[in-house]
N, C-alpha and C. Protein backbone atom coordinates (compact mmCIF):
# COMPACT_ATOMS: atom_id res chain seq x y z
N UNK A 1 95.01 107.70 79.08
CA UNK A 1 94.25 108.67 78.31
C UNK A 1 93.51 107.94 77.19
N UNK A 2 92.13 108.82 77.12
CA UNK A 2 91.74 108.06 75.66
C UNK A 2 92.12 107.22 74.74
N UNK A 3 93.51 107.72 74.10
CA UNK A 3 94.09 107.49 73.04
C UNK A 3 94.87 106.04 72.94
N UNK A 4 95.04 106.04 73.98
CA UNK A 4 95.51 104.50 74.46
C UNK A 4 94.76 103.47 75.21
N UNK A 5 93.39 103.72 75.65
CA UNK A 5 92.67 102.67 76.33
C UNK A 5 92.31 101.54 75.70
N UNK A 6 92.21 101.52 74.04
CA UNK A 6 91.71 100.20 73.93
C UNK A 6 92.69 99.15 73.32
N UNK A 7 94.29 100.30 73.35
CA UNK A 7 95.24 99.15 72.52
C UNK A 7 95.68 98.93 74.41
N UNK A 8 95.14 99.22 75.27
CA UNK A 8 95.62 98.74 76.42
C UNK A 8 94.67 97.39 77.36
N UNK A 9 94.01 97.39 76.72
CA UNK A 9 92.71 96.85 76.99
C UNK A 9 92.79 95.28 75.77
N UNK A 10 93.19 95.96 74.97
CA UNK A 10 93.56 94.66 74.34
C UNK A 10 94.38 93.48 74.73
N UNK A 11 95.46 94.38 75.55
CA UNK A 11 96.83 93.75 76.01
C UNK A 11 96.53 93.21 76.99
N UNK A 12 95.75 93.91 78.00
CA UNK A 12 95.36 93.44 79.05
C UNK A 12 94.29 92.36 79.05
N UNK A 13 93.65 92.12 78.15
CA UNK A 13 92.59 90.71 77.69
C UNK A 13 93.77 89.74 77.41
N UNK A 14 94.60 89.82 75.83
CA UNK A 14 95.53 88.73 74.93
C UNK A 14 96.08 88.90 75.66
N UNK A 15 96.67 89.36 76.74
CA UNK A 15 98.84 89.05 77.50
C UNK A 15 98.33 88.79 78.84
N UNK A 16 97.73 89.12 79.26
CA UNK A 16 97.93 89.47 81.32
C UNK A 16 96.41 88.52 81.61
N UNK A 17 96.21 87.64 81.05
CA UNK A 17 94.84 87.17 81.38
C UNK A 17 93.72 87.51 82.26
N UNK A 18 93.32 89.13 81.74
CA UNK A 18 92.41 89.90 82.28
C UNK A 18 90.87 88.65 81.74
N UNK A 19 89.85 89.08 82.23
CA UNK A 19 88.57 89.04 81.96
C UNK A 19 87.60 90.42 82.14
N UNK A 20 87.41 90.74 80.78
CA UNK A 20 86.15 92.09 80.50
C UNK A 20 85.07 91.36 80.71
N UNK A 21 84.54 92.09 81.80
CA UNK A 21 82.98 92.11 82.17
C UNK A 21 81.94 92.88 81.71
N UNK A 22 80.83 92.30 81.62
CA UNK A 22 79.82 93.01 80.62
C UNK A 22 79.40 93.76 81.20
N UNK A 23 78.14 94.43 80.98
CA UNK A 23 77.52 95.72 81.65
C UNK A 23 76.50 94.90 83.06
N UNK A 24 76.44 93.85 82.45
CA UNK A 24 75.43 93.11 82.82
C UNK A 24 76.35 91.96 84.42
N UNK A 25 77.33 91.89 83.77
CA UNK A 25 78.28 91.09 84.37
C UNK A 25 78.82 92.57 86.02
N UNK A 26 79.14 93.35 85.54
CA UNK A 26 79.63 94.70 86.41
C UNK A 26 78.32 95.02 87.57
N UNK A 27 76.92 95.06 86.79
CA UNK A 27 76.18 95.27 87.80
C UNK A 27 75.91 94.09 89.19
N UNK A 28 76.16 92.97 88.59
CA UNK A 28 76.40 91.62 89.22
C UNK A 28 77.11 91.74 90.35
N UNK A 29 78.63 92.11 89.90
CA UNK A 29 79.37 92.05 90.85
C UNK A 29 79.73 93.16 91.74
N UNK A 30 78.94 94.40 91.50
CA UNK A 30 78.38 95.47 92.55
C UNK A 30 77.51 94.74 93.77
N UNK A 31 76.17 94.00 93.06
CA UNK A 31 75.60 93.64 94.10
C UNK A 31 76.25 92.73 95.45
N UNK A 32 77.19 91.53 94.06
CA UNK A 32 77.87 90.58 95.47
C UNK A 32 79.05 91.34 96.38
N UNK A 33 80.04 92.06 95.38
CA UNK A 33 80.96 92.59 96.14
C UNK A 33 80.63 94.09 97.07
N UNK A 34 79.66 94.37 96.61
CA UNK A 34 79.19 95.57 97.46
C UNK A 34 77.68 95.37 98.03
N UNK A 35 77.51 94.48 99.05
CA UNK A 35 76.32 93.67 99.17
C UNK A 35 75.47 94.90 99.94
N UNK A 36 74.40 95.40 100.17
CA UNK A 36 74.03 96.53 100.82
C UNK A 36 74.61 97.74 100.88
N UNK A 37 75.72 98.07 100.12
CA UNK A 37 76.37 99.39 99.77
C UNK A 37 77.65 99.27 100.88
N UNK A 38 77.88 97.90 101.15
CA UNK A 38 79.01 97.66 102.18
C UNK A 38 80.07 96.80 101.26
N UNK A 39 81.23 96.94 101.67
CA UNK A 39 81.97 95.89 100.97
C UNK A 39 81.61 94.56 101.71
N UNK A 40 81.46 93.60 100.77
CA UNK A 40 81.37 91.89 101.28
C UNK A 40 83.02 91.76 101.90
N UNK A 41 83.08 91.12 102.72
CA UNK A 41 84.17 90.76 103.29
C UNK A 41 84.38 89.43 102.76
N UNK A 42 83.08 88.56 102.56
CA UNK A 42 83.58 87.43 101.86
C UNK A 42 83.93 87.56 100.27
N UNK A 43 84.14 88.62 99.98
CA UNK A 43 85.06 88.53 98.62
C UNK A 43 86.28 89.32 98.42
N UNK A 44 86.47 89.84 99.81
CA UNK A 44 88.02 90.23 99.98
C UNK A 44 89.19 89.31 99.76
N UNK A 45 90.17 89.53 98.85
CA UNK A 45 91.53 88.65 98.65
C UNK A 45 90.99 87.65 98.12
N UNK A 46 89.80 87.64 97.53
CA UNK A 46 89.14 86.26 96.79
C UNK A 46 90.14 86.68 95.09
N UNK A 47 89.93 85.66 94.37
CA UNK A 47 90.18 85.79 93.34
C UNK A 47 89.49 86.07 92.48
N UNK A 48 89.92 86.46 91.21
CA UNK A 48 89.39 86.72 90.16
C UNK A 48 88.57 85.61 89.57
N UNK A 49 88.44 84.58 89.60
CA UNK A 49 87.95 82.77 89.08
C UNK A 49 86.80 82.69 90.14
N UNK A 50 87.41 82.62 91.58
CA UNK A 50 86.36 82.89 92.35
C UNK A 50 85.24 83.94 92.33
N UNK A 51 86.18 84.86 92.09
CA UNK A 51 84.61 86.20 92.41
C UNK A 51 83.22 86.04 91.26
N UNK A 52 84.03 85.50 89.98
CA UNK A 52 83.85 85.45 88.61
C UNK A 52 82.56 84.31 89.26
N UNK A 53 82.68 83.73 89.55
CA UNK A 53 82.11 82.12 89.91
C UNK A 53 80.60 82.73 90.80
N UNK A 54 81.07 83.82 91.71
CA UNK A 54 79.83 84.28 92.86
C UNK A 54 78.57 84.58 92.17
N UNK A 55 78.86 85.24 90.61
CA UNK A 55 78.04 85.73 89.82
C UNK A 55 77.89 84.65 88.29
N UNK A 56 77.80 83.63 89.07
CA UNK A 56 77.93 82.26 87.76
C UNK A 56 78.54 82.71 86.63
N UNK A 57 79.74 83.06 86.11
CA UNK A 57 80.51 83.42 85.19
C UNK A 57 81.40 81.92 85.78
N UNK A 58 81.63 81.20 84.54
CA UNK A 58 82.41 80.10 84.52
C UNK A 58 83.78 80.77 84.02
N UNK A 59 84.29 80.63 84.58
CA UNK A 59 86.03 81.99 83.84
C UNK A 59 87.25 80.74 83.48
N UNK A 60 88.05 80.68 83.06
CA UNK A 60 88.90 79.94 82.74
C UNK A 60 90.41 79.71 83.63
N UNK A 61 90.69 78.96 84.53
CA UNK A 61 91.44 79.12 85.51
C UNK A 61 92.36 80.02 85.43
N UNK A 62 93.40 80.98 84.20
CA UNK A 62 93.97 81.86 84.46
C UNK A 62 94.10 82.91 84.52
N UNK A 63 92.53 83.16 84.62
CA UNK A 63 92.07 84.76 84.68
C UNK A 63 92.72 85.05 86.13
N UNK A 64 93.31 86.39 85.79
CA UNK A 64 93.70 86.85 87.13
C UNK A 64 93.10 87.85 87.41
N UNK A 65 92.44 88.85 86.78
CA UNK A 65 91.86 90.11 87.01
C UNK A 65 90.91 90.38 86.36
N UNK A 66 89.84 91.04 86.61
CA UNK A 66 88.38 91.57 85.73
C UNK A 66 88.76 93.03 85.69
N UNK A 67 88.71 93.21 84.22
CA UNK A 67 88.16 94.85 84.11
C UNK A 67 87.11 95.30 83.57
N UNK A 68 86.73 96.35 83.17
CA UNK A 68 86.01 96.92 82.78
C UNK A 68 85.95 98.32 82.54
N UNK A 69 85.52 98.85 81.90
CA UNK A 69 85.53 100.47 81.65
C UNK A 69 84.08 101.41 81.95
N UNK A 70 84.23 102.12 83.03
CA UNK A 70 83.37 102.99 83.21
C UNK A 70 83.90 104.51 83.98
N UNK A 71 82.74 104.95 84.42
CA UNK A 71 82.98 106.02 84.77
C UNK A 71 83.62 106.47 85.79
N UNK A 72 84.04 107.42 86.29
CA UNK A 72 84.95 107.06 87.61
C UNK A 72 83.98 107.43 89.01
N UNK A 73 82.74 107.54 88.91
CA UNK A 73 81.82 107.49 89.39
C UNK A 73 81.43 105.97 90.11
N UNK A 74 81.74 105.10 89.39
CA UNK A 74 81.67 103.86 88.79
C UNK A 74 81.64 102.92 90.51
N UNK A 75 80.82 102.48 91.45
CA UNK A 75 80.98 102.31 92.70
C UNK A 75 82.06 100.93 93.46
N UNK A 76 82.41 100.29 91.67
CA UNK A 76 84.00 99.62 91.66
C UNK A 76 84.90 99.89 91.39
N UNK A 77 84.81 101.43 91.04
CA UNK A 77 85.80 102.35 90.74
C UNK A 77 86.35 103.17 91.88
N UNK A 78 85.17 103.72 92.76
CA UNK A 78 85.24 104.63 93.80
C UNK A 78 85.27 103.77 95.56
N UNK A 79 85.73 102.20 95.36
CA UNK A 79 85.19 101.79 96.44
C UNK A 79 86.83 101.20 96.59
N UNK A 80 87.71 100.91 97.42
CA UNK A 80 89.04 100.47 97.53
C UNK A 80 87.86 98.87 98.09
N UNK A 81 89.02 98.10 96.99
CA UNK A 81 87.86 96.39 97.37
C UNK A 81 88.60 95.85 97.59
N UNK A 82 90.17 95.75 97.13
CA UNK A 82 90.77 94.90 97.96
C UNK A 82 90.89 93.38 97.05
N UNK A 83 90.40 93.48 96.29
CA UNK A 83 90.46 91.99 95.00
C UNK A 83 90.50 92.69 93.74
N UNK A 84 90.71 91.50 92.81
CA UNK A 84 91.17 92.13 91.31
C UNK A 84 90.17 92.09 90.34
N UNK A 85 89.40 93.42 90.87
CA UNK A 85 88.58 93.85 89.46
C UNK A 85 89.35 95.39 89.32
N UNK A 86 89.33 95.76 88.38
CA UNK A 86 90.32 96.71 87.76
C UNK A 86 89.12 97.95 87.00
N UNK A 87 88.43 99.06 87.50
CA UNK A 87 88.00 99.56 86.36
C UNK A 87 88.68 100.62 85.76
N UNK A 88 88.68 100.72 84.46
CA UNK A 88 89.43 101.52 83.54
C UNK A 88 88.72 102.68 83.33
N UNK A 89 89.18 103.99 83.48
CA UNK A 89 88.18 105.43 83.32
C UNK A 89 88.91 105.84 82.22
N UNK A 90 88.27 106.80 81.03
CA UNK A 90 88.98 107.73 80.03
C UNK A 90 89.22 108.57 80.48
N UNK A 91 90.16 108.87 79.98
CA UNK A 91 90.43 110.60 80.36
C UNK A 91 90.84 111.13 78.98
N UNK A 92 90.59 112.61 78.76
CA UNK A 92 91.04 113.15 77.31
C UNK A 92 92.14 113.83 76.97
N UNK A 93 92.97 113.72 77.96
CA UNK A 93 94.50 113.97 78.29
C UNK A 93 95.20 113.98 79.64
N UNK A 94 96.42 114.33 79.55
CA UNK A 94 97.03 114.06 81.12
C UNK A 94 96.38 114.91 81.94
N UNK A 95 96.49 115.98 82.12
CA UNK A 95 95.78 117.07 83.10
C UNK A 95 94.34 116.59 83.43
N UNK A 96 93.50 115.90 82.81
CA UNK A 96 92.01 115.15 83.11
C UNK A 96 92.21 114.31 84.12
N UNK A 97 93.42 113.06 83.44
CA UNK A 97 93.62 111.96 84.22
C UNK A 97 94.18 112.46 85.88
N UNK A 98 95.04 112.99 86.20
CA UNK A 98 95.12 113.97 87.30
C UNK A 98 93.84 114.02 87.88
N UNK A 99 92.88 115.03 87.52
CA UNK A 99 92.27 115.56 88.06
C UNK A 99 91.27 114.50 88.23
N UNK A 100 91.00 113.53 87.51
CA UNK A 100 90.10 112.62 88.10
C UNK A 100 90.96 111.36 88.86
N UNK A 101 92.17 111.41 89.00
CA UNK A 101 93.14 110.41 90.28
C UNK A 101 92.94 111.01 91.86
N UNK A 102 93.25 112.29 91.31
CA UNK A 102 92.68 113.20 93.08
C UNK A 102 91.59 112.89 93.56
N UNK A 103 90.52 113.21 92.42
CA UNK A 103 89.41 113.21 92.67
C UNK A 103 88.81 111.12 93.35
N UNK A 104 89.18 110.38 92.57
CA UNK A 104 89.13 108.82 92.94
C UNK A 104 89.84 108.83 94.28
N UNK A 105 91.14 109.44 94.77
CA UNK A 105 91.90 109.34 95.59
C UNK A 105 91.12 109.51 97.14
N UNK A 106 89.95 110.76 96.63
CA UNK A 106 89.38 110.97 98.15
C UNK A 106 90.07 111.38 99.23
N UNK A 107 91.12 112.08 99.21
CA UNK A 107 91.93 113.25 99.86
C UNK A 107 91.97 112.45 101.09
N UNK A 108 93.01 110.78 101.05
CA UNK A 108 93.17 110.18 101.89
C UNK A 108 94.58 110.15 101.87
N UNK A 109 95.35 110.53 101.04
CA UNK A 109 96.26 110.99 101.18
C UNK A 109 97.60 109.71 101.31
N UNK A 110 97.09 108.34 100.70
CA UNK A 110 97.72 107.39 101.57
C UNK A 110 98.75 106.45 100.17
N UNK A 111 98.33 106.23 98.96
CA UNK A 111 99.25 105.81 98.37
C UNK A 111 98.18 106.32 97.09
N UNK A 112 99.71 106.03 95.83
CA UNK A 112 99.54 106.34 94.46
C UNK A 112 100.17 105.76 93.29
N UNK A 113 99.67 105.87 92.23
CA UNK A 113 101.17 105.20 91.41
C UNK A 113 100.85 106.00 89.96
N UNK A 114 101.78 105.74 89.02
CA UNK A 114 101.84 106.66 87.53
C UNK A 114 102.32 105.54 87.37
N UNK A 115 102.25 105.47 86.11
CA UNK A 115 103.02 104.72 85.17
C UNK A 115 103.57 105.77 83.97
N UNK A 116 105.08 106.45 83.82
CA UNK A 116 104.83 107.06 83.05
C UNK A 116 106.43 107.11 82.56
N UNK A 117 106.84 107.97 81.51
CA UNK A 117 108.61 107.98 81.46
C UNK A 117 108.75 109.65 81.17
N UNK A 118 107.84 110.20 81.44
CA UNK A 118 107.69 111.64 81.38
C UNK A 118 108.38 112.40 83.34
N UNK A 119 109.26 112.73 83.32
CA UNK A 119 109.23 113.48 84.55
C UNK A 119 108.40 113.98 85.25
N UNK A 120 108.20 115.23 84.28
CA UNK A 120 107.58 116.47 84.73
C UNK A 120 106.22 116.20 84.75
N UNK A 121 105.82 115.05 84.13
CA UNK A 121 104.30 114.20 84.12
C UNK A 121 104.21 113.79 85.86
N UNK A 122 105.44 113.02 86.02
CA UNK A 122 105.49 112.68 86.98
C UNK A 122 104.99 113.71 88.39
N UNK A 123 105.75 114.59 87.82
CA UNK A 123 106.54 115.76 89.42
C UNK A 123 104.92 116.40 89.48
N UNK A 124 104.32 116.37 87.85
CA UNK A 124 102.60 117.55 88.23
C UNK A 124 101.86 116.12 89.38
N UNK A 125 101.56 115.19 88.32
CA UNK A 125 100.74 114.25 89.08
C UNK A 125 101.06 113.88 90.95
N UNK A 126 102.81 114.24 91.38
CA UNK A 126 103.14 113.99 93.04
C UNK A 126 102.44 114.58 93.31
N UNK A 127 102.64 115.84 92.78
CA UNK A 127 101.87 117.57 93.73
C UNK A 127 100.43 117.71 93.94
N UNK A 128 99.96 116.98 93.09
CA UNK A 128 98.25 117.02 93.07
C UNK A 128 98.12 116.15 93.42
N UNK A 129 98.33 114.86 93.86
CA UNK A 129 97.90 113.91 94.10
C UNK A 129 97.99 113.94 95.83
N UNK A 130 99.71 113.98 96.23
CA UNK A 130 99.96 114.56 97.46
C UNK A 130 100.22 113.34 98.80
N UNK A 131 100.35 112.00 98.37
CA UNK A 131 99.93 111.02 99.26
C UNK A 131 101.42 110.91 99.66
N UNK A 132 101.21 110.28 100.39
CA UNK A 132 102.43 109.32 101.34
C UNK A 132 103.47 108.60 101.02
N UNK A 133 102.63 107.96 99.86
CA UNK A 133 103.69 106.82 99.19
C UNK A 133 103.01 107.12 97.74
N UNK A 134 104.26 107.73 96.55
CA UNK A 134 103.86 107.47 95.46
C UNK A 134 104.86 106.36 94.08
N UNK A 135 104.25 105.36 94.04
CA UNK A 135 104.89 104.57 93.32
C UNK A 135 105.40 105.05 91.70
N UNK A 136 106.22 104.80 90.83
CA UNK A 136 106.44 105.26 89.23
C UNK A 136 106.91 103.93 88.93
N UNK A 137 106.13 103.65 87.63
CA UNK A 137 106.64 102.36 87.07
C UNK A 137 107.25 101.47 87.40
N UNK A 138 105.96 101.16 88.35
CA UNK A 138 106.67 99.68 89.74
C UNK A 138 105.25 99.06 89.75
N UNK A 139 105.15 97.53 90.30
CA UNK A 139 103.84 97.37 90.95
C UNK A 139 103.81 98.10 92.33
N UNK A 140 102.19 98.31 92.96
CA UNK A 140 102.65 98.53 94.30
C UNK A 140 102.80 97.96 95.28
N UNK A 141 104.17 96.62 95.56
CA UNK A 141 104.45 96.29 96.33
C UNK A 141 105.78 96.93 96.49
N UNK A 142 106.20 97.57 95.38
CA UNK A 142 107.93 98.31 95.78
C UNK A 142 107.67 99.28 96.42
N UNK A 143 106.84 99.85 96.66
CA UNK A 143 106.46 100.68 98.16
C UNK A 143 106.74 99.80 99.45
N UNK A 144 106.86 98.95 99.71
CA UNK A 144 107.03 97.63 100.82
C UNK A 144 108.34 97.27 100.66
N UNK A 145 109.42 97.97 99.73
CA UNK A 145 110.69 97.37 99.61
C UNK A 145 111.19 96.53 98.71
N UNK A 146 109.66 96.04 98.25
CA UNK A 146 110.14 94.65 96.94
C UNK A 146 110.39 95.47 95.73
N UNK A 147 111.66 95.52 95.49
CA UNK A 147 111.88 95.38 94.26
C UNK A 147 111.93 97.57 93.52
N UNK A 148 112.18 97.90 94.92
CA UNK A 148 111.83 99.16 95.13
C UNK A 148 113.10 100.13 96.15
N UNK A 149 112.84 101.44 96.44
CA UNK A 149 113.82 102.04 97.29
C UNK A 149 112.78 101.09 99.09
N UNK A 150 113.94 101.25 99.92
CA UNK A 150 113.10 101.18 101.34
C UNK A 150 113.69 99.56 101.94
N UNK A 151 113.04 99.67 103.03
CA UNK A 151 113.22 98.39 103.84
C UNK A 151 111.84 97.78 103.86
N UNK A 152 112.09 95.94 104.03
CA UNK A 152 110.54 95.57 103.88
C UNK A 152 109.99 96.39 105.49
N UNK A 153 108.80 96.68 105.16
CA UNK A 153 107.76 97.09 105.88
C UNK A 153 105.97 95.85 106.18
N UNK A 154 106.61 95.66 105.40
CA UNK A 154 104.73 95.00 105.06
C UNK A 154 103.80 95.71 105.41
N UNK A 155 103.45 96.66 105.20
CA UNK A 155 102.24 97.56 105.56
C UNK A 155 103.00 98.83 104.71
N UNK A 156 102.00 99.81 104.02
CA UNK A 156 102.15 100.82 103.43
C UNK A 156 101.06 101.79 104.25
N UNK A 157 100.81 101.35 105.33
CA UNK A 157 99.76 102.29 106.35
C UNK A 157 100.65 103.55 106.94
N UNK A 158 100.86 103.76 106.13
CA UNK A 158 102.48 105.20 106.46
C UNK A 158 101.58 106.56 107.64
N UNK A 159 100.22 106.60 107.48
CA UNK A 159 99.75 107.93 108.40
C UNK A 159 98.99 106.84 109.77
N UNK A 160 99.15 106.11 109.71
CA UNK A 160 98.09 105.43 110.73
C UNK A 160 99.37 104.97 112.01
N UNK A 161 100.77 105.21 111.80
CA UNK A 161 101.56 104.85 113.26
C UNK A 161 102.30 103.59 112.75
N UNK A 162 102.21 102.92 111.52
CA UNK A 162 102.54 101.52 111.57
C UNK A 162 103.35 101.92 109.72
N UNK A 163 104.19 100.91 109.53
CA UNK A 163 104.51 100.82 108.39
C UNK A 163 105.95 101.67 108.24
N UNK A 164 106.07 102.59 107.16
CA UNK A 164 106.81 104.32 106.97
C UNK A 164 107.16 104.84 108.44
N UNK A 165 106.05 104.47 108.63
CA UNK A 165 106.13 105.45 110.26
C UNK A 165 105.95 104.63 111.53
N UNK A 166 106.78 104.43 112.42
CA UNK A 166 106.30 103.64 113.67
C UNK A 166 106.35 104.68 114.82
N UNK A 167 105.66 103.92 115.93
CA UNK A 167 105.38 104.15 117.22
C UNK A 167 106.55 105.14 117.56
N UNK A 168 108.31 104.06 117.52
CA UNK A 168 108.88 105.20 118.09
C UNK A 168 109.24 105.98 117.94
N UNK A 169 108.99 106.64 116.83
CA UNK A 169 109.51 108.36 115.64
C UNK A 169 108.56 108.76 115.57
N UNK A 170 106.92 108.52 115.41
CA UNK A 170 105.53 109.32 115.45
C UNK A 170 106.27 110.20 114.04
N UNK A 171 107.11 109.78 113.19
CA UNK A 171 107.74 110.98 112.24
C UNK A 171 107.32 110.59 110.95
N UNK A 172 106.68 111.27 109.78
CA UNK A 172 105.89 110.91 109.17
C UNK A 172 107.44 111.10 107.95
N UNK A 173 107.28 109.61 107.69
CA UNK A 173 108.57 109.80 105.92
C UNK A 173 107.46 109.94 105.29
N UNK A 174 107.79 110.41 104.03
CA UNK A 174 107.94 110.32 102.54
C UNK A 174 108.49 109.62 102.05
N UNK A 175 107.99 108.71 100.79
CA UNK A 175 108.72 107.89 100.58
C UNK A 175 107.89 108.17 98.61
N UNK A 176 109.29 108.00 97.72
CA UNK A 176 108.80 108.46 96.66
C UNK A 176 110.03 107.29 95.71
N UNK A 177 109.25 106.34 95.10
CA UNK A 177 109.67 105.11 94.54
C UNK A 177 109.60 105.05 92.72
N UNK A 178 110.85 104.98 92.58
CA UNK A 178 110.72 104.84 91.16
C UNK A 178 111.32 103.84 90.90
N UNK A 179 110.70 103.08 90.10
CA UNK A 179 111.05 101.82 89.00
C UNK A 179 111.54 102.27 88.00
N UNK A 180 112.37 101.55 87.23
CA UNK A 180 113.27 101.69 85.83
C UNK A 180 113.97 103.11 85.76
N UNK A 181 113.18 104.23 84.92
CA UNK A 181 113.68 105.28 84.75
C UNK A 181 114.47 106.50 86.30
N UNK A 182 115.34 106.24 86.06
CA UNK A 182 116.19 106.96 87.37
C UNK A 182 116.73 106.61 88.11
N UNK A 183 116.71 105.01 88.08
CA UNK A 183 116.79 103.84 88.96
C UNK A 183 118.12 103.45 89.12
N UNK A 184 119.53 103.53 89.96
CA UNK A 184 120.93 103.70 89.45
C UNK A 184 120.76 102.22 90.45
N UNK A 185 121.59 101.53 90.16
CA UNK A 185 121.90 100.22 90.67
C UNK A 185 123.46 99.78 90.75
């Protein structure tokens, strides 16, 4: 939410060796990573140093991720890319942020995550959101078992036959993963 984007944004520059991209820098890497309104395949699973590099940005070897803040319109916002540019949207409270996660989500129904220590934050955002696999204060690889409820899977393709769900059950789980809070060990 608003109220927290730029002491998060801070953290995420000084602690997690993000790199903020300029306005100028963002339109850049629309063109390379979305070359003709297609995703580039050659900058899939590329890195952050690398991608940084496609658009002559000299980055400092431990950048791991680019963000930036725009709209959720934003076509590195609305495009699943598959590498680590990160864009950050405002929202002006929880019920916004919701409604623009659905809305980013594109009623694919396939994974999610919160970060939150609120329950009932939690339980509104499952219901509207509605996907397959929803992560809570985990990365999303504890959907895959790491470090999470489940068996490794390697694939979180839970509606496509593979992953959650195989060939010989055609039976669609649910699978609903929480990190820290609730977490009995």
């Amino acid at each position: 939410v608003s109220s927290v984007v730029d002491e998060l944004m801070h953290y995420m520059l000084t602690e997690n060796d993000c790199y903020l991209a300029s306005k100028e820098e963002q339109d850049k890497l629309t063109e390379v990573v979305l070359a003709g309104g297609k995703l580039n395949r050659k900058c899939v699973g590329r890195d952050a140093k690398t991608l940084l590099s496609m658009i002559g940005v000299n980055a400092p070897a431990n950048i791991r991720c680019i963000i930036f803040e725009g709209p959720k319109e934003h076509p590195l916002i609305t495009t699943e890319l598959m590498m680590p540019i990160l864009g950050i949207v405002r929202a002006k409270d929880f019920d916004d942020a919701v409604e623009q996660a659905v809305w980013l989500e594109h009623g694919n129904r396939h994974s999610a995550h919160i970060h939150s220590k609120n329950v009932d934050n939690i339980t509104k955002y499952a219901k509207a959101i509605d996907t397959a696999i929803l992560v809570k204060n985990g990365p999303s690889y504890s959907a895959l078992g790491f470090g999470g409820e489940g068996y490794c899977t390697f694939t979180i393709a839970s509606r496509t036959g593979e992953g959650l769900t195989s060939a010989s059950t055609f039976t669609k789980r649910r699978r609903c993963v929480m990190s820290d809070s609730l977490c009995i060990r």
